[in-house]
N, C-alpha and C. Protein backbone atom coordinates (compact mmCIF):
# COMPACT_ATOMS: atom_id res chain seq x y z
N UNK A 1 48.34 129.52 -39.34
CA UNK A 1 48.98 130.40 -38.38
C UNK A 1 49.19 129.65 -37.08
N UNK A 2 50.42 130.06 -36.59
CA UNK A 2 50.75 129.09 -35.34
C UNK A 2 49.63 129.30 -34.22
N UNK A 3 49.28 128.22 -33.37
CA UNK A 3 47.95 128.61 -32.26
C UNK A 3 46.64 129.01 -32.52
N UNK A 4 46.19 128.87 -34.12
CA UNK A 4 45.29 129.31 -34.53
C UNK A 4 44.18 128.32 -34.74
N UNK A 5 43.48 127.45 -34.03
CA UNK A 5 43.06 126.58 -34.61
C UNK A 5 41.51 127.26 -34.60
N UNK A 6 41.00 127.82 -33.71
CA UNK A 6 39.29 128.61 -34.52
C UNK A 6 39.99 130.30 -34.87
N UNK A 7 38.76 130.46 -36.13
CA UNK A 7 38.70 131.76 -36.33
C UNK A 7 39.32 132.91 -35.31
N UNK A 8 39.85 134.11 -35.01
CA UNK A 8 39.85 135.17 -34.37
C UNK A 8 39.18 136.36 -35.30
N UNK A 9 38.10 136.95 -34.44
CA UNK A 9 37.51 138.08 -35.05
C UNK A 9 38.13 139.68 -34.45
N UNK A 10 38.55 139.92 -35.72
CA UNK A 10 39.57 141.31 -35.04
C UNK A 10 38.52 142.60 -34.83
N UNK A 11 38.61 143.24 -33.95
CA UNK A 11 37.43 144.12 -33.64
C UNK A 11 37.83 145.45 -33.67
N UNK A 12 37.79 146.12 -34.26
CA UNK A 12 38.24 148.01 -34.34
C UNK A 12 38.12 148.79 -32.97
N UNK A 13 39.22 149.09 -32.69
CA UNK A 13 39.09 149.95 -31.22
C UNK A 13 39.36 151.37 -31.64
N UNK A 14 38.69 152.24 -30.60
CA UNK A 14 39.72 153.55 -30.73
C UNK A 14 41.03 153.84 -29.65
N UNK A 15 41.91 153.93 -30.40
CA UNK A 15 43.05 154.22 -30.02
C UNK A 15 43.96 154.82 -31.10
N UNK A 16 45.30 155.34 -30.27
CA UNK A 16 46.53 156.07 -31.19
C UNK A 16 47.35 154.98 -31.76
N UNK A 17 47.53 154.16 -30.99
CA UNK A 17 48.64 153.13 -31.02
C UNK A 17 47.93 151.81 -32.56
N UNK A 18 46.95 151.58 -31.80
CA UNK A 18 46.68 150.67 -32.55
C UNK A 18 44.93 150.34 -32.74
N UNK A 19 44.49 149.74 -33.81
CA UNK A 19 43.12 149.67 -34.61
C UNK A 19 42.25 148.72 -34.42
N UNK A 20 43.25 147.55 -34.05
CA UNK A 20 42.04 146.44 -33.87
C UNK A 20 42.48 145.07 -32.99
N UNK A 21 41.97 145.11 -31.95
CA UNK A 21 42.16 143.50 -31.71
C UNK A 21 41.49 142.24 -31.37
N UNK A 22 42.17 141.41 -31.65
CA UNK A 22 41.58 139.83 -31.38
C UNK A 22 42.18 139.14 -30.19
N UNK A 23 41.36 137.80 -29.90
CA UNK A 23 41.61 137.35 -28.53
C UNK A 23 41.56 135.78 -28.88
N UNK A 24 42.15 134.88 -28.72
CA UNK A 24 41.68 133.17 -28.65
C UNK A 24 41.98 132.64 -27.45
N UNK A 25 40.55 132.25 -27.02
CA UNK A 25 40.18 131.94 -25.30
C UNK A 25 41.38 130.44 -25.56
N UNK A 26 41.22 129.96 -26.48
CA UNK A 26 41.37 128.43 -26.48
C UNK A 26 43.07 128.24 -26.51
N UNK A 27 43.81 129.32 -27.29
CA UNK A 27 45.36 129.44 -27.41
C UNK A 27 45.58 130.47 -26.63
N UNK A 28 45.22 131.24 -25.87
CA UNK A 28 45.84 132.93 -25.01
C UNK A 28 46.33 133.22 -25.73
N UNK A 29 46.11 133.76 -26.72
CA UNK A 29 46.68 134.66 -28.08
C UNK A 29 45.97 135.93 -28.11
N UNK A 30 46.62 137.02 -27.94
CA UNK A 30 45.60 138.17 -28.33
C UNK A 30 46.69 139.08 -29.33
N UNK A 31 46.27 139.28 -30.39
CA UNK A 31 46.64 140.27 -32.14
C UNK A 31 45.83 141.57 -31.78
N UNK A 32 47.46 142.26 -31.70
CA UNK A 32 47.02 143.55 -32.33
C UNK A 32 47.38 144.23 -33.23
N UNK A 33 46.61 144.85 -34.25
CA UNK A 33 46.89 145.68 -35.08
C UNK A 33 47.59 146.97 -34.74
N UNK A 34 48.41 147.13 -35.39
CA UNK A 34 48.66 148.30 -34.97
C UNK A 34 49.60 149.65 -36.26
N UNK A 35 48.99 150.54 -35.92
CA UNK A 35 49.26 151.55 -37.09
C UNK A 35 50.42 151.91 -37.53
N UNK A 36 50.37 151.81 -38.54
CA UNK A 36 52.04 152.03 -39.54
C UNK A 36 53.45 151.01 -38.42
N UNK A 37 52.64 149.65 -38.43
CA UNK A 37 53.55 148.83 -38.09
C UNK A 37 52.74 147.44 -38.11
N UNK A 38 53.81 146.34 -37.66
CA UNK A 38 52.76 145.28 -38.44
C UNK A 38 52.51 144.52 -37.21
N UNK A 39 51.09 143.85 -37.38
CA UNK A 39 50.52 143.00 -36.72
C UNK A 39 51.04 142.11 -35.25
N UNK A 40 50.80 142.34 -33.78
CA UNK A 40 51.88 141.30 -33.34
C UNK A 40 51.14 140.76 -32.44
N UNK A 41 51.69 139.35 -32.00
CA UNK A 41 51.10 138.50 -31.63
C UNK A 41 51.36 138.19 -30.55
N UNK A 42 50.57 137.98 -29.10
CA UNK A 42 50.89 138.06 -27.45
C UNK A 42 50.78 136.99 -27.03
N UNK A 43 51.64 135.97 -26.66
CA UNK A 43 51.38 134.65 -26.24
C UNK A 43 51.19 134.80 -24.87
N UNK A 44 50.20 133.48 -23.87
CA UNK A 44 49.74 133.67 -22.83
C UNK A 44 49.47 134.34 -21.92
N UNK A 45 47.85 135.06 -23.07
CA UNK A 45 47.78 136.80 -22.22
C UNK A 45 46.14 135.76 -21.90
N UNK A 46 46.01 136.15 -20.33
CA UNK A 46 45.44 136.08 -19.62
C UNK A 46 43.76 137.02 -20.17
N UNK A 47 42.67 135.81 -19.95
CA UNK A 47 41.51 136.81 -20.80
C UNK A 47 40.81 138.16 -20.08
N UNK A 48 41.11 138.27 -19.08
CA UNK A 48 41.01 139.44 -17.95
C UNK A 48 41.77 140.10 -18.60
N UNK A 49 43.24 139.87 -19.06
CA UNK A 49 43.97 141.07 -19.92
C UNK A 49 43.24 142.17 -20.98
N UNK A 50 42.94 141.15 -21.92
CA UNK A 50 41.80 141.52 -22.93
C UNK A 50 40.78 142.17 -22.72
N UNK A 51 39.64 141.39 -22.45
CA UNK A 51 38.67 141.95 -21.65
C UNK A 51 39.29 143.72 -20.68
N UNK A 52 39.63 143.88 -20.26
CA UNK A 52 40.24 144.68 -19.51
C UNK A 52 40.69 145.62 -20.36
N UNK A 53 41.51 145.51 -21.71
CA UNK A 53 42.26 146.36 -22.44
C UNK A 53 40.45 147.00 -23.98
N UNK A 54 39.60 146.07 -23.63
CA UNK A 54 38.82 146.15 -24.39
C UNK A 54 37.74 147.15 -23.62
N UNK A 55 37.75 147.38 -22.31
CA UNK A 55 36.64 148.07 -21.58
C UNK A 55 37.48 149.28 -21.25
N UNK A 56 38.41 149.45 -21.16
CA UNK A 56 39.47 150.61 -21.29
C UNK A 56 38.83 152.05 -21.40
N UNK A 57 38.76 152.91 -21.10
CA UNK A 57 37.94 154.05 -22.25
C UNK A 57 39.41 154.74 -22.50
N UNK A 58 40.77 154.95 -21.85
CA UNK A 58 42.38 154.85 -22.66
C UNK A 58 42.87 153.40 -23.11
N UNK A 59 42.87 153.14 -24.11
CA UNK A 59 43.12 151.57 -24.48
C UNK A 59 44.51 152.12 -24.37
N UNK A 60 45.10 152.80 -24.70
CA UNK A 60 46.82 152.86 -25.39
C UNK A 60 47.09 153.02 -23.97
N UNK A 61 46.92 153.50 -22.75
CA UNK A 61 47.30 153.73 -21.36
C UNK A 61 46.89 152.23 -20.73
N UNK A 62 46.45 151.29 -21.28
CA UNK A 62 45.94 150.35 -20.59
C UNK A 62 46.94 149.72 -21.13
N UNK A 63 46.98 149.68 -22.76
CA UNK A 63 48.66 148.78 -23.11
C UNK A 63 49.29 148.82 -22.73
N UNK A 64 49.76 150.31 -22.63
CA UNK A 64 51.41 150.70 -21.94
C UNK A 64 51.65 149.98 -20.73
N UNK A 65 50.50 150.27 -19.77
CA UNK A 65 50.40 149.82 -18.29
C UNK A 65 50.51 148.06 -18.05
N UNK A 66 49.71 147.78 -18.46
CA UNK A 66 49.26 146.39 -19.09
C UNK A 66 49.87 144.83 -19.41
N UNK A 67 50.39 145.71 -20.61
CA UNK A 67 50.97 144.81 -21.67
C UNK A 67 52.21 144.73 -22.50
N UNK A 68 52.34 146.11 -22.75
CA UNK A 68 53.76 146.25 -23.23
C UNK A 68 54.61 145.79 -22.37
N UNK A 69 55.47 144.98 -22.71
CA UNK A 69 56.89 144.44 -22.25
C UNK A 69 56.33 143.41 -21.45
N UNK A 70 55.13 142.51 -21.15
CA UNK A 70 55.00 141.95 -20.12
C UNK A 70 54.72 140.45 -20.39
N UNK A 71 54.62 140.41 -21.97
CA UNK A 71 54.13 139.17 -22.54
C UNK A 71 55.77 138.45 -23.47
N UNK A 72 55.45 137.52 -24.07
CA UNK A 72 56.34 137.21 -25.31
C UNK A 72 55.17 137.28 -26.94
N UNK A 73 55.91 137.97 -27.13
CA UNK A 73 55.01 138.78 -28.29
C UNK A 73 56.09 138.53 -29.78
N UNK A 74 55.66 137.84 -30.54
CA UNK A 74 56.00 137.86 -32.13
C UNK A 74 55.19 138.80 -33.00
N UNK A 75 55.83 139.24 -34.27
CA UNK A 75 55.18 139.27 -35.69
C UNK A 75 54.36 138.47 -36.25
N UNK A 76 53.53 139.10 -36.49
CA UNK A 76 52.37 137.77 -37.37
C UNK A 76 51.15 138.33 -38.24
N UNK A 77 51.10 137.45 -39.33
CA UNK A 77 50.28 138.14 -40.17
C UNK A 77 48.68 138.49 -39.18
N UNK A 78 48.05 139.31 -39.82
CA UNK A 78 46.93 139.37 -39.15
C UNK A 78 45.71 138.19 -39.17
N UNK A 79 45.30 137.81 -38.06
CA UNK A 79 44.14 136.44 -38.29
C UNK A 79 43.40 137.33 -39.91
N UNK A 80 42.94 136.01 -40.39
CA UNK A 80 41.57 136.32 -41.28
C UNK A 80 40.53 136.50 -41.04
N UNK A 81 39.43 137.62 -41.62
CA UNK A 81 38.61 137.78 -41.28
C UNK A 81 37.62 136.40 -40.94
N UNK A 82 36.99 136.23 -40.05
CA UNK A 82 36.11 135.88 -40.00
C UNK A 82 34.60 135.67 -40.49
């Protein structure tokens, strides 16, 4: 997977939008899962982003606010489990 060079461990959140995400300190990559749509991938998201979208107690209001539209974001299969 492109930028993938260690593991990402995808972590189950609660939210509407989406189920689980991962973070790589080493590429600024953060994957999210997301429900009845496929996997996408956030290039040079800042780890305060993360962190931040992960302490959330509205994760999907923290995306919207956040993240949506603010990154360059592809399709991508989901990392492997770890």
């Amino acid at each position: 997977m492109l930028g993938q060079a260690t593991p990402i461990k995808m972590v189950p959140v609660d939210a509407q939008l989406f189920e689980a995400v991962g973070y790589s300190d080493s590429a600024r990559l953060m994957y999210i899962k997301f429900r009845n749509a496929p996997t996408q991938c956030f290039h040079g998201m800042p780890r305060f982003r993360y962190t931040g979208l992960m302490a959330a107690p509205r994760k999907d209001a923290y995306y919207n606010t956040y993240i949506k539209d603010r990154f360059l974001v592809k399709e991508a299969e989901p990392p492997k489990p770890v």
